[in-house]
N, C-alpha and C. Protein backbone atom coordinates (compact mmCIF):
# COMPACT_ATOMS: atom_id res chain seq x y z
N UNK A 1 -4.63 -8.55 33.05
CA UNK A 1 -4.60 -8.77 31.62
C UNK A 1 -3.76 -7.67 30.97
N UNK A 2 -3.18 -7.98 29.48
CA UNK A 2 -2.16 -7.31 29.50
C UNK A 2 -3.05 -5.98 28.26
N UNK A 3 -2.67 -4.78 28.67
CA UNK A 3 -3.23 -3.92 27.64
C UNK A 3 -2.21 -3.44 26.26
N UNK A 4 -2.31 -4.16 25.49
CA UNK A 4 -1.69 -4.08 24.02
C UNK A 4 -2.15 -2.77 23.67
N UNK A 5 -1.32 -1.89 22.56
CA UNK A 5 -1.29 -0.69 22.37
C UNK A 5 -1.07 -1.15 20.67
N UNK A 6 -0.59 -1.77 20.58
CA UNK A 6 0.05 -1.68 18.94
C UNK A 6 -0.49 -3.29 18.35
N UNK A 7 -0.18 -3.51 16.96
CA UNK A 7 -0.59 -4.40 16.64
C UNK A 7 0.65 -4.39 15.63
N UNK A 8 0.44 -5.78 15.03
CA UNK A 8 1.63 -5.73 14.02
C UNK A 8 0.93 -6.74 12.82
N UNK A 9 0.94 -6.18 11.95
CA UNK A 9 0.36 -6.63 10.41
C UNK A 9 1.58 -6.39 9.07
N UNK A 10 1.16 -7.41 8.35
CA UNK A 10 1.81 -7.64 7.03
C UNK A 10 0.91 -6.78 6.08
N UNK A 11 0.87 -5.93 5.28
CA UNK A 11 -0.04 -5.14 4.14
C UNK A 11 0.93 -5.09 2.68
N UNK A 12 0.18 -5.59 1.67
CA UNK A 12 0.23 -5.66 0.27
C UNK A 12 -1.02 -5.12 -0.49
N UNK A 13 -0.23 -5.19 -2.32
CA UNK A 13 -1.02 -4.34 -2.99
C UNK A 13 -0.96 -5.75 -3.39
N UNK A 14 -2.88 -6.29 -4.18
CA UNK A 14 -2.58 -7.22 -5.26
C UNK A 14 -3.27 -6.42 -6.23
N UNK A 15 -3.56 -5.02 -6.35
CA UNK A 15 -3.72 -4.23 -7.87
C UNK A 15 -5.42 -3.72 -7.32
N UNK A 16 -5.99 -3.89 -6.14
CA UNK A 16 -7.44 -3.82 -5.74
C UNK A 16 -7.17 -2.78 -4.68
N UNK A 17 -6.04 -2.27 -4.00
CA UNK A 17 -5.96 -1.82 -2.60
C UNK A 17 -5.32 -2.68 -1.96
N UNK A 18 -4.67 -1.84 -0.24
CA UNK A 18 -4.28 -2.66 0.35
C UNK A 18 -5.19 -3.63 1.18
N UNK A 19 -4.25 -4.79 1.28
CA UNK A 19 -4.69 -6.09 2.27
C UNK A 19 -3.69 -5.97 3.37
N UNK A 20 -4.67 -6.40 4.67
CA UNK A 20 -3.83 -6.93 5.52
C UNK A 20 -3.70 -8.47 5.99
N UNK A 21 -2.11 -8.65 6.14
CA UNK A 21 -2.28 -10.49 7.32
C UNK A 21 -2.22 -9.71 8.44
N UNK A 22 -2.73 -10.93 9.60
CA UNK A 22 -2.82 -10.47 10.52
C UNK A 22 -3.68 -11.69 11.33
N UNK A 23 -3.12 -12.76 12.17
CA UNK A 23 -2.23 -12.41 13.12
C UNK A 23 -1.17 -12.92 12.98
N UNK A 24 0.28 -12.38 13.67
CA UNK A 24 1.67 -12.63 13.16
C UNK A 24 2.23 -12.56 14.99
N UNK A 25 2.26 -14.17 15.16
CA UNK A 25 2.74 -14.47 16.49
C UNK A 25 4.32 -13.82 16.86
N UNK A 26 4.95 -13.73 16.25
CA UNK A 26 6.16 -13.18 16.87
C UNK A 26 7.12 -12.72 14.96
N UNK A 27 7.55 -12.00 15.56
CA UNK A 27 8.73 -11.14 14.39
C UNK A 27 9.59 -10.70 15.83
N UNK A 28 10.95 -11.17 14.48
CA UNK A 28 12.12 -10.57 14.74
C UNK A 28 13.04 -10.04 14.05
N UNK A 29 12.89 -8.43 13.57
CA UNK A 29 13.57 -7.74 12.94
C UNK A 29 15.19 -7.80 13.52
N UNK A 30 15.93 -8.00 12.70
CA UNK A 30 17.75 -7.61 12.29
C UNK A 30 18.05 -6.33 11.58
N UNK A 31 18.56 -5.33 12.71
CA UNK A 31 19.17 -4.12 11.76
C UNK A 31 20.58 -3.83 11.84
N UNK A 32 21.24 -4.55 10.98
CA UNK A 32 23.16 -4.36 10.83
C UNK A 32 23.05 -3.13 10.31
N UNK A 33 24.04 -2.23 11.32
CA UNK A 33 24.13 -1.01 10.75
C UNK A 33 25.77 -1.19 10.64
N UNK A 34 26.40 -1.87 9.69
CA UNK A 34 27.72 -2.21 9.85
C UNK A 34 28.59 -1.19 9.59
N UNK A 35 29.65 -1.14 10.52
CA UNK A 35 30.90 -0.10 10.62
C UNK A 35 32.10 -0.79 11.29
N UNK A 36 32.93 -0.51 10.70
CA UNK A 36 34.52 -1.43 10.79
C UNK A 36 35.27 0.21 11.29
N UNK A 37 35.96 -0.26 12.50
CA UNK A 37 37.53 0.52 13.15
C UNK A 37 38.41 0.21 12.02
N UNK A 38 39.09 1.84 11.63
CA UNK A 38 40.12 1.86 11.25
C UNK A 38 41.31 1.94 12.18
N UNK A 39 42.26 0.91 12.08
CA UNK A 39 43.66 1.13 13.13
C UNK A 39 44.61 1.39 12.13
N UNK A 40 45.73 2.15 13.27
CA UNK A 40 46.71 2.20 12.26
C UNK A 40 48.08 1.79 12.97
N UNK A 41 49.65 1.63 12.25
CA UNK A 41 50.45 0.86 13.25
C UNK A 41 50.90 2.56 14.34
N UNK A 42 50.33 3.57 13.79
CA UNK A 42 50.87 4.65 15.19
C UNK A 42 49.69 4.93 16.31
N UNK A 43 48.66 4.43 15.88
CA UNK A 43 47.11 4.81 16.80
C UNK A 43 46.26 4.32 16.21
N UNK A 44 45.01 4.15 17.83
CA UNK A 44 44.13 3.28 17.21
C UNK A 44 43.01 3.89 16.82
N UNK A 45 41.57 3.89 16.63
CA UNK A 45 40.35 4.00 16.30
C UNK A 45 40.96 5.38 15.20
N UNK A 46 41.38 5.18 14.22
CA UNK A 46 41.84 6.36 13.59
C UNK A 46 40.81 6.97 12.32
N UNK A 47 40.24 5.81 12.21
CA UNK A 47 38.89 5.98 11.03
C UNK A 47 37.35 5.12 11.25
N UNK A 48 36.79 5.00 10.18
CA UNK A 48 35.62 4.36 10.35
C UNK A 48 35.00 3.97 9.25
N UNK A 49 35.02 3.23 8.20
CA UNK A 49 34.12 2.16 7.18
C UNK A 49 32.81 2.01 7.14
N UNK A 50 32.11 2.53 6.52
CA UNK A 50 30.60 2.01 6.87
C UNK A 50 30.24 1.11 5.60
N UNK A 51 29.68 0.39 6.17
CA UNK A 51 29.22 -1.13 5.03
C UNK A 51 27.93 -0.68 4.40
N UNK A 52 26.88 -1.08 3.92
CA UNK A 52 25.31 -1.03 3.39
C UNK A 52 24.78 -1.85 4.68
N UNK A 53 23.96 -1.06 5.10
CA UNK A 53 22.92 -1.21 6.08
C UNK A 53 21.89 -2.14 5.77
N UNK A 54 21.60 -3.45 6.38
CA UNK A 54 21.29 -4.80 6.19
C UNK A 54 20.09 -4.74 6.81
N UNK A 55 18.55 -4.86 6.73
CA UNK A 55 17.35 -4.89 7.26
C UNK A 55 16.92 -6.34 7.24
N UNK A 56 16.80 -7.21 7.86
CA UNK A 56 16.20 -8.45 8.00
C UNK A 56 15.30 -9.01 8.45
N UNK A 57 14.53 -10.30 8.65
CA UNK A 57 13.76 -10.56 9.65
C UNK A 57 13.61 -11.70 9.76
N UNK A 58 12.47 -11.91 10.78
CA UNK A 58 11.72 -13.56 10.29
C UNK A 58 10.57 -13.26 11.54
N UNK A 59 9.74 -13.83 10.56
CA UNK A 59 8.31 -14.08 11.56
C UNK A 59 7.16 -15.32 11.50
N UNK A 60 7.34 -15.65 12.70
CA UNK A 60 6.26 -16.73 12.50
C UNK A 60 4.85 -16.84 13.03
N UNK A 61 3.76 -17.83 12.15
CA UNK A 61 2.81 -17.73 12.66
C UNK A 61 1.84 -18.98 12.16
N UNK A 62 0.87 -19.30 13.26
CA UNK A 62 0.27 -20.25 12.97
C UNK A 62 -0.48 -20.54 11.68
N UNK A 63 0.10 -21.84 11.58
CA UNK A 63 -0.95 -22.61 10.34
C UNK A 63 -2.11 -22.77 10.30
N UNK A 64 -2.77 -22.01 10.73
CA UNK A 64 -4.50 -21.93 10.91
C UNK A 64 -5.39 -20.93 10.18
N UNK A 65 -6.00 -21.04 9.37
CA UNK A 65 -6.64 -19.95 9.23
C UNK A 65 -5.82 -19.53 7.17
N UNK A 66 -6.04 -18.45 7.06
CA UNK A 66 -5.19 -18.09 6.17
C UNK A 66 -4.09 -17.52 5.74
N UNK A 67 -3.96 -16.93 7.15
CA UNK A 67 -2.48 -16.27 7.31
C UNK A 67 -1.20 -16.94 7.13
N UNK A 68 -0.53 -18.14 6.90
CA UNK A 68 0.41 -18.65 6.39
C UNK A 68 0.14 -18.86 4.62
N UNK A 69 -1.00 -19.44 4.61
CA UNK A 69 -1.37 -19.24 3.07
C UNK A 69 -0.83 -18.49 2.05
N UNK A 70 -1.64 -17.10 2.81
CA UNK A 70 -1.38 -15.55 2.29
C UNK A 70 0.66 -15.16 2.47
N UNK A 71 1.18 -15.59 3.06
CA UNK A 71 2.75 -15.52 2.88
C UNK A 71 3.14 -16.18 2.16
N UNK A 72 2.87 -17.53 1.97
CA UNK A 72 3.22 -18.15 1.29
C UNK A 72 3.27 -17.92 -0.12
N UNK A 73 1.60 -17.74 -0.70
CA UNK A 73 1.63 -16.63 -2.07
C UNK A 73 2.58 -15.67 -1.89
N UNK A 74 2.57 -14.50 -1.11
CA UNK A 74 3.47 -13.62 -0.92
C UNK A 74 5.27 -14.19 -1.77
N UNK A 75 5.86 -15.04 -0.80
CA UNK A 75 6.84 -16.10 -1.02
C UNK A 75 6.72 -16.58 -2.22
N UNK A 76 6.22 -16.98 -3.08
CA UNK A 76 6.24 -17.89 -4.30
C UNK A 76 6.26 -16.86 -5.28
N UNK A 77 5.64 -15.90 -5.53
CA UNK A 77 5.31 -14.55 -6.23
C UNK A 77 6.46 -13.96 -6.31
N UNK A 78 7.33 -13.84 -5.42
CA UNK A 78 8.20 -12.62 -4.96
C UNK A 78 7.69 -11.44 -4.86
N UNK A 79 6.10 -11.39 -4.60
CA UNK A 79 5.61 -10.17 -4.56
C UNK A 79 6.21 -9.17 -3.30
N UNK A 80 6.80 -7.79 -3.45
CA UNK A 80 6.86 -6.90 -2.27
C UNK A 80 5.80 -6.84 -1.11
N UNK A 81 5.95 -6.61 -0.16
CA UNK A 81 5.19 -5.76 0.81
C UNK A 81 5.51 -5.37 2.18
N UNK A 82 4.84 -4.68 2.64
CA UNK A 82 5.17 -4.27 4.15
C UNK A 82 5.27 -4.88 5.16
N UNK A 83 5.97 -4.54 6.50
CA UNK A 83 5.37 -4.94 7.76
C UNK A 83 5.02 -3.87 8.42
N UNK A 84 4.35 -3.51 9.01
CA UNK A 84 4.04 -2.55 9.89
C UNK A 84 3.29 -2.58 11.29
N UNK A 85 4.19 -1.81 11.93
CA UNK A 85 3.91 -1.99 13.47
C UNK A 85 2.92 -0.84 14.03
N UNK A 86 1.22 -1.22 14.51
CA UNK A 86 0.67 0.32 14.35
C UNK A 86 -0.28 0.95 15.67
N UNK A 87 -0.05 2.06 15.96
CA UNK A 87 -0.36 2.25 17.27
C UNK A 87 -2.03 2.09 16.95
N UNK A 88 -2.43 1.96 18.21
CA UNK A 88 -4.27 2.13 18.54
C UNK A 88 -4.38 3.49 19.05
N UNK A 89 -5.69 3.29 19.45
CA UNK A 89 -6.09 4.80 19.32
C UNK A 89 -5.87 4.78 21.39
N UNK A 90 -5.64 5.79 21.67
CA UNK A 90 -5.55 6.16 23.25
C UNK A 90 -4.30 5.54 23.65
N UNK A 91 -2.97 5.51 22.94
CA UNK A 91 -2.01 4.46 23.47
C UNK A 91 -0.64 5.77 24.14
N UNK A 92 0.08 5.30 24.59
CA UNK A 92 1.31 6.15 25.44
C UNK A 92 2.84 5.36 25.02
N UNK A 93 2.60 4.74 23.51
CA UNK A 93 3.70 4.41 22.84
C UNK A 93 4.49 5.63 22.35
N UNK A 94 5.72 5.58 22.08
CA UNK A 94 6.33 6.39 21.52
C UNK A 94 6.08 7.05 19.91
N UNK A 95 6.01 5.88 19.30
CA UNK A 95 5.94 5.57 17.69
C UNK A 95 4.79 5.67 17.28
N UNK A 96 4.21 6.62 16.32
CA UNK A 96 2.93 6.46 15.34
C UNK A 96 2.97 5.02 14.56
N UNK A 97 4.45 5.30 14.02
CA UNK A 97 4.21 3.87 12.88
C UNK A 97 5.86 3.51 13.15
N UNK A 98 6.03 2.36 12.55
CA UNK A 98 6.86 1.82 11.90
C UNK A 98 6.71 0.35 11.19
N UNK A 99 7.66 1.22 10.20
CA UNK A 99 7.60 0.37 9.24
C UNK A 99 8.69 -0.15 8.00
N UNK A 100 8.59 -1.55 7.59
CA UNK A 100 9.56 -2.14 7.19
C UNK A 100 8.83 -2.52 5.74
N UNK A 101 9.30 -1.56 4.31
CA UNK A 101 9.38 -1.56 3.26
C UNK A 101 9.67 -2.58 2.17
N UNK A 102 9.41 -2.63 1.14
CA UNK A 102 9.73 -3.50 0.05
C UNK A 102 10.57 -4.86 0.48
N UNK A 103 9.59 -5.24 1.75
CA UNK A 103 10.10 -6.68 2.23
C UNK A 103 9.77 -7.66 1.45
N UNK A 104 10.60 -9.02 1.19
CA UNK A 104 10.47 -9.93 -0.07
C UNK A 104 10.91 -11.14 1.29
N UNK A 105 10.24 -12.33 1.19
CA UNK A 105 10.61 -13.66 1.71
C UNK A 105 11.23 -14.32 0.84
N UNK A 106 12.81 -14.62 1.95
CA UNK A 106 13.42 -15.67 0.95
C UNK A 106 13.78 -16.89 1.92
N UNK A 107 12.46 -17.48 2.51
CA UNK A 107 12.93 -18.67 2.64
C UNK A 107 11.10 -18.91 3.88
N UNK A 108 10.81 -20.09 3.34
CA UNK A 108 9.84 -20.20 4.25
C UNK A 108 9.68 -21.85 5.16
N UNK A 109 9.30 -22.32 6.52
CA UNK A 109 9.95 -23.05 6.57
C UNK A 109 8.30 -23.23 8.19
N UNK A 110 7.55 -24.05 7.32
CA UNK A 110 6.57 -25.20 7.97
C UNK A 110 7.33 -25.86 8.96
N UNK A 111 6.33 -25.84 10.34
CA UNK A 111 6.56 -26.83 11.09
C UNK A 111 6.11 -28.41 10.82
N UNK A 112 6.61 -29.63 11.96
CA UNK A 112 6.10 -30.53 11.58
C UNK A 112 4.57 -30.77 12.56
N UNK A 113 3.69 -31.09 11.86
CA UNK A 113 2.11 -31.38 12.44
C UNK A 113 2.11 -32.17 13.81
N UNK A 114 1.01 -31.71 14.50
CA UNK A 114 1.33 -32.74 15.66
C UNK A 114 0.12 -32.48 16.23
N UNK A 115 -0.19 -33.65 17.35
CA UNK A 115 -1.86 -33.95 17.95
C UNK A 115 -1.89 -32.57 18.47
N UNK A 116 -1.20 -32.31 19.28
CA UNK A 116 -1.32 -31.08 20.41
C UNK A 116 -0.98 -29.69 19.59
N UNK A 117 -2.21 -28.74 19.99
CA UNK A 117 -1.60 -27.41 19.09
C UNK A 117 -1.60 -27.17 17.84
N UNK A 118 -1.48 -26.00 17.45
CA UNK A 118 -1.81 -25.95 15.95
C UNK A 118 0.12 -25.71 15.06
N UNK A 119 0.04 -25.99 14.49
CA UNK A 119 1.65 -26.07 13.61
C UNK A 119 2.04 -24.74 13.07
N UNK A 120 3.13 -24.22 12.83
CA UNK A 120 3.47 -22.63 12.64
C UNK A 120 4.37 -22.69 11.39
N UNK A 121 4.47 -21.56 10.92
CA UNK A 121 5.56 -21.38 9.84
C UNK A 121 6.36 -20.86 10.51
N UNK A 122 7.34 -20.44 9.41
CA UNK A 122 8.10 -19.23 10.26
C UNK A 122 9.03 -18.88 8.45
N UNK A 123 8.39 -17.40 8.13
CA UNK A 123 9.26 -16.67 7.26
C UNK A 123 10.32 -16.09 7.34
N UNK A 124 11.38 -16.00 6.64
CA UNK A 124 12.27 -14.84 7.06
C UNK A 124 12.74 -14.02 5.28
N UNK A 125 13.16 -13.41 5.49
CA UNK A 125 13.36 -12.26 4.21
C UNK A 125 14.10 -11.38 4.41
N UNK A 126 14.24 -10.40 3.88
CA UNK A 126 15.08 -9.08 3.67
C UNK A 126 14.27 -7.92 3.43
N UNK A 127 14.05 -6.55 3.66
CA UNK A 127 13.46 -5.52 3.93
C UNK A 127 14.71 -4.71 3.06
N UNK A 128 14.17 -3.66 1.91
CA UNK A 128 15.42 -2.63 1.25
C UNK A 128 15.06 -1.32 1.98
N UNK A 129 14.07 -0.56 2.77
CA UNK A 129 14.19 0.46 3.49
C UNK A 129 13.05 0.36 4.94
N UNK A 130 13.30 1.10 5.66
CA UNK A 130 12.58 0.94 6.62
C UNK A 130 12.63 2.34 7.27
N UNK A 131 11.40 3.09 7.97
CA UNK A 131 10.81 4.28 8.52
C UNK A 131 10.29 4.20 9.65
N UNK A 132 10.30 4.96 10.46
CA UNK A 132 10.13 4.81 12.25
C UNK A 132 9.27 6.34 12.16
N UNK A 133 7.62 6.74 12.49
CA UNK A 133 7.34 8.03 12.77
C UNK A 133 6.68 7.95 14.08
N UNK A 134 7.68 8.87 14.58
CA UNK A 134 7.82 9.13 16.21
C UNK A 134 6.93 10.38 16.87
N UNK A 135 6.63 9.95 17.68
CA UNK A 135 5.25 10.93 18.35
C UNK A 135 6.51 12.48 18.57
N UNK A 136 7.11 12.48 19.20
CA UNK A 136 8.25 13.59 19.27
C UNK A 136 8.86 14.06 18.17
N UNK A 137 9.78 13.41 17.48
CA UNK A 137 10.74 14.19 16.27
C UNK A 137 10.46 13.79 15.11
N UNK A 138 9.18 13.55 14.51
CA UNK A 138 8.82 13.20 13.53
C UNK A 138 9.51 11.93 12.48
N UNK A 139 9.76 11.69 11.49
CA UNK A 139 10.26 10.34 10.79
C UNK A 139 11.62 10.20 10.67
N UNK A 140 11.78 9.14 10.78
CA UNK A 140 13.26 8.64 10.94
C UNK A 140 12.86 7.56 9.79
N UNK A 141 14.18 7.57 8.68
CA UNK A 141 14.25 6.48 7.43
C UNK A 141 15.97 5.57 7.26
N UNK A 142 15.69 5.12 6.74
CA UNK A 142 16.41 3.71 7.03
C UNK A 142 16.28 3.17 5.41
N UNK A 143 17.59 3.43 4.77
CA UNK A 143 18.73 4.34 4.11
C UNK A 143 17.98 4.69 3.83
């Protein structure tokens, strides 16, 4: 059996404290850290461009329970909130936390129902900063 170390939860403020969702079958964070080669007609790699650093995602999870619900409000609201990835206690992960900031869903997208199995969403959105705190060199932020 497999021994999980971390868990991964959605947490918002609705004005009472935080809430967590939770459970969130699969996420897949996108981090464009975009940078363009400068050439020139006498030599190449002569410079370097850096674009705005793009945080993305999408995660899906079953229609059961309340956890699609609770995104969904999330989604309709445009309310902010987190994702966060979080160690347990006795684990030999690298990372205390990480975490993906003032994330907003812009687009949410129901499966179709069926006899077998339970039916899933799947969110995806945009994240404006994101923080990594590492058991070794302490926090890393993201712009």
């Amino acid at each position: 059996m497999a021994d999980w170390d971390t868990r991964l939860v959605v947490t918002y403020d609705d004005g009472s404290g935080d809430k967590e969702i939770s459970p969130i079958d699969s996420f897949t964070p996108t981090f464009s850290l975009n940078a363009e080669v400068l050439h020139s007609v006498e030599q190449t790699h002569v410079g370097v461009v850096y674009s705005p650093q793009t945080l993305s995602f999408s995660m899906t999870v079953r229609a059961i329970g309340d956890v699609a619900a609770k995104l969904t409000t999330l989604a309709l609201s445009g309310q902010r909130f987190e994702v966060s990835l979080k160690e347990k206690e006795g684990d030999d992960w690298g990372f205390k936390q990480i975490v993906m900031t003032d994330c907003v869903i812009t687009s949410a997208t129901p499966s179709t129902a069926v006899i077998q199995g339970a039916p899933t969403a799947t969110f995806s959105g945009f994240s404006l900063s994101s923080n990594a705190d590492t058991k070794a060199s302490g926090a890393v932020r993201v712009p």
